[in-house]
C-alpha atoms as a PDB file:
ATOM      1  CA  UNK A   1      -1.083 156.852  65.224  1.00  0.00           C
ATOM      2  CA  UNK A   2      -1.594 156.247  68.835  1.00  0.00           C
ATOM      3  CA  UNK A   3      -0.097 158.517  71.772  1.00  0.00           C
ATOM      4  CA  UNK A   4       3.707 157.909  72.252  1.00  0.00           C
ATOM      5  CA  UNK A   5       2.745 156.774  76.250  1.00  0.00           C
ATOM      6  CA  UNK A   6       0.638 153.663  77.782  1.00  0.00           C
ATOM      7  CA  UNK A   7      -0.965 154.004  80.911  1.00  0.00           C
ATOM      8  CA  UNK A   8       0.273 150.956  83.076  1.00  0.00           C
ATOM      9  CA  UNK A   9      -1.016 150.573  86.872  1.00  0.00           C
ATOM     10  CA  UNK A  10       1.672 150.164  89.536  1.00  0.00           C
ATOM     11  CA  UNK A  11       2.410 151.060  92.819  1.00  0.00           C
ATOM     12  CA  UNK A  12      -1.282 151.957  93.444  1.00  0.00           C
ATOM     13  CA  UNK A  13      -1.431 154.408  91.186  1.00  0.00           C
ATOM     14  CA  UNK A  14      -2.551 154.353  87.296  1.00  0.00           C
ATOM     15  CA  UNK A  15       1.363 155.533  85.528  1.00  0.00           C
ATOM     16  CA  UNK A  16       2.182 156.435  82.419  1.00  0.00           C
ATOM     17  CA  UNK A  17       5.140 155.304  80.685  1.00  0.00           C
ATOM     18  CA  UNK A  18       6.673 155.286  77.203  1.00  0.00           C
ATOM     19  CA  UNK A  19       8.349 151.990  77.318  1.00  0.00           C
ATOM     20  CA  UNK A  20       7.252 149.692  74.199  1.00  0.00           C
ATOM     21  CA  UNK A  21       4.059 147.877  75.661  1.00  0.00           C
ATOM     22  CA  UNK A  22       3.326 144.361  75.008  1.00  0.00           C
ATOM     23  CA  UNK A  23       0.568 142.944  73.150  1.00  0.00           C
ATOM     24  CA  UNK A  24      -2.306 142.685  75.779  1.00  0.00           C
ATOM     25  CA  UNK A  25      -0.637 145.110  77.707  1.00  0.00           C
ATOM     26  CA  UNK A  26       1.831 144.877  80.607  1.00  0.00           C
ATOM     27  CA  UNK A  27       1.691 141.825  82.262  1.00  0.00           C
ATOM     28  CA  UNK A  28       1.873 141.644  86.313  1.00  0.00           C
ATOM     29  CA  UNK A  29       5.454 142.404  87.735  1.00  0.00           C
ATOM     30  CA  UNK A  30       7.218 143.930  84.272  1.00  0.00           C
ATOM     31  CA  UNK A  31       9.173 146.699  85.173  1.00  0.00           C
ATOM     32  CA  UNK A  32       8.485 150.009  83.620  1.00  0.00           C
ATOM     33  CA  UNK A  33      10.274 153.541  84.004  1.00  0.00           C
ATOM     34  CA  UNK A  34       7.413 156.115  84.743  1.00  0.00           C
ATOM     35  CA  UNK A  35       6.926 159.620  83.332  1.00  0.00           C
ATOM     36  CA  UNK A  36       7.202 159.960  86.795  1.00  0.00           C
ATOM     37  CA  UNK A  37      10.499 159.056  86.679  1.00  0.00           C
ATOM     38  CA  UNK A  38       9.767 155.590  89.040  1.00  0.00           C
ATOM     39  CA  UNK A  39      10.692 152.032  88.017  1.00  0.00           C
ATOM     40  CA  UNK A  40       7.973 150.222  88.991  1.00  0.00           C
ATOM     41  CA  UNK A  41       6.422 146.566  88.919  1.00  0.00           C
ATOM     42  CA  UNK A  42       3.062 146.331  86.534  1.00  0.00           C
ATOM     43  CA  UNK A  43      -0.278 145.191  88.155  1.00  0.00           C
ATOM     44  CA  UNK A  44      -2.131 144.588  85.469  1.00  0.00           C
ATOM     45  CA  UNK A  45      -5.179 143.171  87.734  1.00  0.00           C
ATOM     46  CA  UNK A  46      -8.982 144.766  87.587  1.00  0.00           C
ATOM     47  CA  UNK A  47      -8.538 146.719  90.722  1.00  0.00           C
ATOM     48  CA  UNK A  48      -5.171 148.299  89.437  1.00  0.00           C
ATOM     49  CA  UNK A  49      -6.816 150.262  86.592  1.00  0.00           C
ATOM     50  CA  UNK A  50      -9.361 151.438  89.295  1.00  0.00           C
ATOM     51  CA  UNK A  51      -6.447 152.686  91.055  1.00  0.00           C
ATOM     52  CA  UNK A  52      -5.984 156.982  90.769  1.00  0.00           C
ATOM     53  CA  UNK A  53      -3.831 158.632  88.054  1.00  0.00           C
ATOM     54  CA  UNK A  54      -0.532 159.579  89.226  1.00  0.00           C
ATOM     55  CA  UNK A  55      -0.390 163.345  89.528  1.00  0.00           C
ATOM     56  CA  UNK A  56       2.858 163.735  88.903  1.00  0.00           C
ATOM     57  CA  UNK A  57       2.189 161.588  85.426  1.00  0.00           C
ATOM     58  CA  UNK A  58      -0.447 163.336  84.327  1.00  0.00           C
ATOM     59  CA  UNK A  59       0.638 166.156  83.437  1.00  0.00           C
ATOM     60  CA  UNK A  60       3.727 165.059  81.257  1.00  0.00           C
ATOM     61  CA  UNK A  61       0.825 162.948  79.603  1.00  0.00           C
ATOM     62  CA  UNK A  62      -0.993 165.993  78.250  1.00  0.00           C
ATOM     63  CA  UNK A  63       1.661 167.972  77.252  1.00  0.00           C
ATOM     64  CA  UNK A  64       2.607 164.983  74.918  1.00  0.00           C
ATOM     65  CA  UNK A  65      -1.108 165.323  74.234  1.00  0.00           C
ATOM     66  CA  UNK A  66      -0.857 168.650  73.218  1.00  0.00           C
ATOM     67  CA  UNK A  67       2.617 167.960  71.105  1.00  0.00           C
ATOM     68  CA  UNK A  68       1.327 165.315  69.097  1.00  0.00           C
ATOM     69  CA  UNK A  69      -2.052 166.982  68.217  1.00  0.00           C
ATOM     70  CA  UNK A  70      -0.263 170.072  66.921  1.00  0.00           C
ATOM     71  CA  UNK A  71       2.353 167.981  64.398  1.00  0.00           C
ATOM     72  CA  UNK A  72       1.547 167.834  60.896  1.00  0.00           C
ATOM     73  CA  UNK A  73      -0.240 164.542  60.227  1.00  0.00           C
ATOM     74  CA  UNK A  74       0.211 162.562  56.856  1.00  0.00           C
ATOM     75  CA  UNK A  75      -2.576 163.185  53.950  1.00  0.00           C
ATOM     76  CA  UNK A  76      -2.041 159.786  53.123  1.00  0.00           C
ATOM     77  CA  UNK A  77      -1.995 156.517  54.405  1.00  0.00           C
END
């Protein structure tokens, strides 16, 4: 099971967000609410995911890191 956020760039920045991504990602001008807290356009373009990591993102982003590695995982399937 993948991490409950997506990394989206926006706003010149690289976001995170746990709005329900789209196959192929977030296309160019969806709005997303940021960990951040921001509602923000997508730019999913090549120079967008160039762009720097929000700092006020990242850290929300490990801490639900750290919460999913430490929950019990299923044995099975």
């Amino acid at each position: 099971m993948p991490y409950p956020f997506h990394w989206v760039p926006a706003a010149g920045q690289r976001h995170a967000t746990l709005d329900t991504r789209p196959g192929g990602g977030y296309p160019t001008g969806i709005s997303v609410e940021t960990l951040c807290g921001v509602q923000i356009c997508a730019d999913n373009s090549e120079c967008g995911w160039l762009w720097p990591t929000c700092p006020e993102c990242a850290p929300e982003t490990r801490r639900l890191a750290e919460e999913y590695a430490a929950a019990p995982k299923p044995m099975f399937g």
